[in-house]
C-alpha atoms as a PDB file:
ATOM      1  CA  UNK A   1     -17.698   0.690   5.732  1.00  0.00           C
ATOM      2  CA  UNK A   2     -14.651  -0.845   6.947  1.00  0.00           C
ATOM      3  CA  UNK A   3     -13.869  -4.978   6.549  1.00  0.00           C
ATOM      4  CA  UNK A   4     -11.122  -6.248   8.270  1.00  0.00           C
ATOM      5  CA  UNK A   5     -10.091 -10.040   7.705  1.00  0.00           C
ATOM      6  CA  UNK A   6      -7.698 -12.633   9.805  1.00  0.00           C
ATOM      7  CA  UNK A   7      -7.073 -16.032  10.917  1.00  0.00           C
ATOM      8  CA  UNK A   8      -4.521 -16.371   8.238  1.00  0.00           C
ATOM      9  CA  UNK A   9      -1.113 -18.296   8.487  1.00  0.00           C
ATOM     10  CA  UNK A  10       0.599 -21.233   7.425  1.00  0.00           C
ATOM     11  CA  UNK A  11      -1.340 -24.700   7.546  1.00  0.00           C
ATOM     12  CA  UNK A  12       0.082 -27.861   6.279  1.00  0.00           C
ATOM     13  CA  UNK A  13      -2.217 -30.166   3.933  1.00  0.00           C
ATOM     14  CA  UNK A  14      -4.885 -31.666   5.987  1.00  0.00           C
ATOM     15  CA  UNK A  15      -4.653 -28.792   8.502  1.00  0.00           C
ATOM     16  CA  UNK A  16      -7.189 -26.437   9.227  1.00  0.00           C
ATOM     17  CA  UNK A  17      -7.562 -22.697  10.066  1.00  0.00           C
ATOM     18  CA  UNK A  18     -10.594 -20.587  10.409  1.00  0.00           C
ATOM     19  CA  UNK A  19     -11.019 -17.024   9.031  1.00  0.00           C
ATOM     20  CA  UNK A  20     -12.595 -14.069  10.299  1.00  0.00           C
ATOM     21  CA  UNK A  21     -14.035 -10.741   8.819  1.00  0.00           C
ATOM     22  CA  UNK A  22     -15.170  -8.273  10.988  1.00  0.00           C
ATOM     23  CA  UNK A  23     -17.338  -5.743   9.358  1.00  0.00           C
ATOM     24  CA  UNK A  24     -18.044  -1.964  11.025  1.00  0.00           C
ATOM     25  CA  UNK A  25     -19.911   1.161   9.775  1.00  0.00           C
ATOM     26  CA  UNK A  26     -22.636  -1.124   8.180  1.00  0.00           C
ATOM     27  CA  UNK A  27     -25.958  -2.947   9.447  1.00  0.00           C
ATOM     28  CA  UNK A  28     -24.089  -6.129   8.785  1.00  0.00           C
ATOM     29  CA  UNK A  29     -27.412  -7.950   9.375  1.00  0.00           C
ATOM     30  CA  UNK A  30     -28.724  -6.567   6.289  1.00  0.00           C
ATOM     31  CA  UNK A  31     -26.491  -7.991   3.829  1.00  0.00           C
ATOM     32  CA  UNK A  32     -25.480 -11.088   2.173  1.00  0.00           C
ATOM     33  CA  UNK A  33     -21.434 -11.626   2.094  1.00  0.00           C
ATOM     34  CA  UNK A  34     -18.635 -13.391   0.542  1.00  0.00           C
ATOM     35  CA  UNK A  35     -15.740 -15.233   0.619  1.00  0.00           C
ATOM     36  CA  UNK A  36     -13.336 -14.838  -2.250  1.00  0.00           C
ATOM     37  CA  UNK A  37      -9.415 -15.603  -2.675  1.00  0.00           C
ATOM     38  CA  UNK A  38      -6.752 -14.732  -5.264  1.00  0.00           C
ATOM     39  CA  UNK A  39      -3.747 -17.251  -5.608  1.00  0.00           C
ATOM     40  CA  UNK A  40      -0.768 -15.789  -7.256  1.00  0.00           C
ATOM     41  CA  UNK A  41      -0.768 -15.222 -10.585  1.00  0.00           C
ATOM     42  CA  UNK A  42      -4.429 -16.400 -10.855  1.00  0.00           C
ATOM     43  CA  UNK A  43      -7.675 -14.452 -10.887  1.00  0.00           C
ATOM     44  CA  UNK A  44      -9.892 -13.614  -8.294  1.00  0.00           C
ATOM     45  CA  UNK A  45     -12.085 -16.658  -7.297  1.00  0.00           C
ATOM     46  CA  UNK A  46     -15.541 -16.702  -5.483  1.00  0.00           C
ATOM     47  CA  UNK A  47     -15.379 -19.386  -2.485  1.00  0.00           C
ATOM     48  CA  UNK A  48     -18.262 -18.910  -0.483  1.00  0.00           C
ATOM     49  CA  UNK A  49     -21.542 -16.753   0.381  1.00  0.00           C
ATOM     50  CA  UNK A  50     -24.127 -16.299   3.076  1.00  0.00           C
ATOM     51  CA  UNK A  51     -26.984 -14.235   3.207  1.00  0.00           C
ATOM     52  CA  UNK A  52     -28.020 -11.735   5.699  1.00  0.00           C
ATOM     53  CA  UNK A  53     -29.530 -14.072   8.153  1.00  0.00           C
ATOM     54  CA  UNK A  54     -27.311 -17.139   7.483  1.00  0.00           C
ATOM     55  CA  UNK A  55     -29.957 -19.134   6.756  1.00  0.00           C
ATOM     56  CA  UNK A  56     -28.783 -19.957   3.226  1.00  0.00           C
ATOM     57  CA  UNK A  57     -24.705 -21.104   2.369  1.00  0.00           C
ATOM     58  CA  UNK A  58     -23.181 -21.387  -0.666  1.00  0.00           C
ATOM     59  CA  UNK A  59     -20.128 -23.101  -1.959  1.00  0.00           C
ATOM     60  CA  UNK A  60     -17.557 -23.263  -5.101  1.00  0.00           C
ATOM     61  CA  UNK A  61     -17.072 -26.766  -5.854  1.00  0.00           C
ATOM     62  CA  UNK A  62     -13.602 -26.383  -5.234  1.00  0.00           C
ATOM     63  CA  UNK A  63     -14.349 -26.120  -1.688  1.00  0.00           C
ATOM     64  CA  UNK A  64     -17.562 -27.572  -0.957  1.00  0.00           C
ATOM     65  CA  UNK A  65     -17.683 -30.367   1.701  1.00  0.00           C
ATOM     66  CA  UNK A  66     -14.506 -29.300   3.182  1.00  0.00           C
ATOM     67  CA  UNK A  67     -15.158 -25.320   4.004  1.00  0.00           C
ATOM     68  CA  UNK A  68     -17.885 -23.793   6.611  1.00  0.00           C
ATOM     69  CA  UNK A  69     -18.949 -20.655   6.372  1.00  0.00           C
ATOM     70  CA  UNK A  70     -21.317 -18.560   8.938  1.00  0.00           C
ATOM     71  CA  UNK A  71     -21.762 -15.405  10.725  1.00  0.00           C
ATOM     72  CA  UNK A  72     -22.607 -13.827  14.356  1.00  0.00           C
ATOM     73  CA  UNK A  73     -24.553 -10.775  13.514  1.00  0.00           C
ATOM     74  CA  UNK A  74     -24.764  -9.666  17.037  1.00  0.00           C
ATOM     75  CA  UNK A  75     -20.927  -9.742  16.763  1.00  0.00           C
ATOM     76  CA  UNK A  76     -20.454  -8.635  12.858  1.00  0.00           C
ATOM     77  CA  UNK A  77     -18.235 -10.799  11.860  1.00  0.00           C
ATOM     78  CA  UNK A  78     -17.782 -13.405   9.186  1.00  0.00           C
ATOM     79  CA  UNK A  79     -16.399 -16.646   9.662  1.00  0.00           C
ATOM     80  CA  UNK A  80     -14.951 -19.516   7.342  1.00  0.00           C
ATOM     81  CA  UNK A  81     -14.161 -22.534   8.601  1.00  0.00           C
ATOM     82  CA  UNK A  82     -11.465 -24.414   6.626  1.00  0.00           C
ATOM     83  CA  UNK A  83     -10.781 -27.991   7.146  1.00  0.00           C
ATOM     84  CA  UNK A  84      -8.663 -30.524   5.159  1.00  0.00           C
ATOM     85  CA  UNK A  85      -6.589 -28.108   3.223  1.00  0.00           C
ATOM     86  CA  UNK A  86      -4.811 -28.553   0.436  1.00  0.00           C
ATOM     87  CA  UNK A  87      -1.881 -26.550  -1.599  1.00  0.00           C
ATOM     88  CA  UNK A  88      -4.240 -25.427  -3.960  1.00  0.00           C
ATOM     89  CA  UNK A  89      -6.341 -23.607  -1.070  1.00  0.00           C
ATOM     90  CA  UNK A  90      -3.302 -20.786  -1.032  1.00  0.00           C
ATOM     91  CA  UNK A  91      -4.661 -17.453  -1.514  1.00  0.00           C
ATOM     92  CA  UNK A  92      -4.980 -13.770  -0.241  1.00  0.00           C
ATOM     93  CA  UNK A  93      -8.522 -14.874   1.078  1.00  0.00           C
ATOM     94  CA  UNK A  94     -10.918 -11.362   1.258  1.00  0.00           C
ATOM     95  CA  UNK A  95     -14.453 -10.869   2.468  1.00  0.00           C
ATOM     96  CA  UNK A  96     -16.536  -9.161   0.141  1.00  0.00           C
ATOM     97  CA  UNK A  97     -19.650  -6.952   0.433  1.00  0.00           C
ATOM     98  CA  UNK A  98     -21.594  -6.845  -2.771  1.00  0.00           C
ATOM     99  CA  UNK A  99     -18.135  -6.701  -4.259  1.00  0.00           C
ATOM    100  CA  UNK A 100     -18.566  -2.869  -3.629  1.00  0.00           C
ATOM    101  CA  UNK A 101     -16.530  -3.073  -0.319  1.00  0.00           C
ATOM    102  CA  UNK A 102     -13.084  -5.235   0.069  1.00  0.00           C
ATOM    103  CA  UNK A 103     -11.186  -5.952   3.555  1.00  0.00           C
ATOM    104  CA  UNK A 104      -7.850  -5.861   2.968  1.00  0.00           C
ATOM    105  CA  UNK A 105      -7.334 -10.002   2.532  1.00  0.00           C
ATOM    106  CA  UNK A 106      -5.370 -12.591   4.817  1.00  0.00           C
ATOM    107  CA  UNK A 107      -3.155 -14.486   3.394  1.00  0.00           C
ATOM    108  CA  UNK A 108      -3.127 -18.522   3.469  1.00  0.00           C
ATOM    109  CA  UNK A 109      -0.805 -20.796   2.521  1.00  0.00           C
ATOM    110  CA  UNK A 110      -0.935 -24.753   2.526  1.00  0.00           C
ATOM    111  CA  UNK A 111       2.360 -26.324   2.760  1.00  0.00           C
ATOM    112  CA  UNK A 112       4.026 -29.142   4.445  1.00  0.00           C
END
């Protein structure tokens, strides 16, 4: 099983930038996955979760309101859509499957 994120970069405050995570050697369909970020010298943070049909989202307050996330199964890939960011939103940002399997992370960082 192989996750690879991107759609990283540099955003100022108020920008926006949308991550992908494209998943391979897996039934993506099957499974529920999430969005999680690390900012330096902090710990790992949940941000977001779908399950396998995408019928059902799920937020950390920290985020809710201002991130999207979805999925295109016939594509396998994960999406999050991240509007109005703010310095605080700067993280590796990784996609997650059952927190067994890790992509490698894209970095963001929120800065004018």
């Amino acid at each position: 099983i192989q996750l690879v994120e991107s759609g990283g970069g540099l955003a100022q405050p108020g920008g926006s930038l949308r991550l992908a995570c494209a998943a391979s050697g897996v039934t993506f369909s099957n499974y529920a996955i999430t969005w999680a970020r690390q900012a330096p010298g902090k710990g790992l943070e949940w941000v977001s979760g779908i399950n396998s049909d995408g019928s059902r989202l799920y937020y950390a307050d920290s985020v809710k309101g201002r991130f999207t996330v979805s999925r295109d199964n016939a594509k396998n890939t994960l999406f999050l859509q991240m509007n109005n960011l703010k310095p605080e939103d700067t993280a590796q940002y990784y996609c997650t499957l059952g927190y067994d399997y890790w992509g490698q992370g894209t970095q963001v960082t929120v800065s004018s």
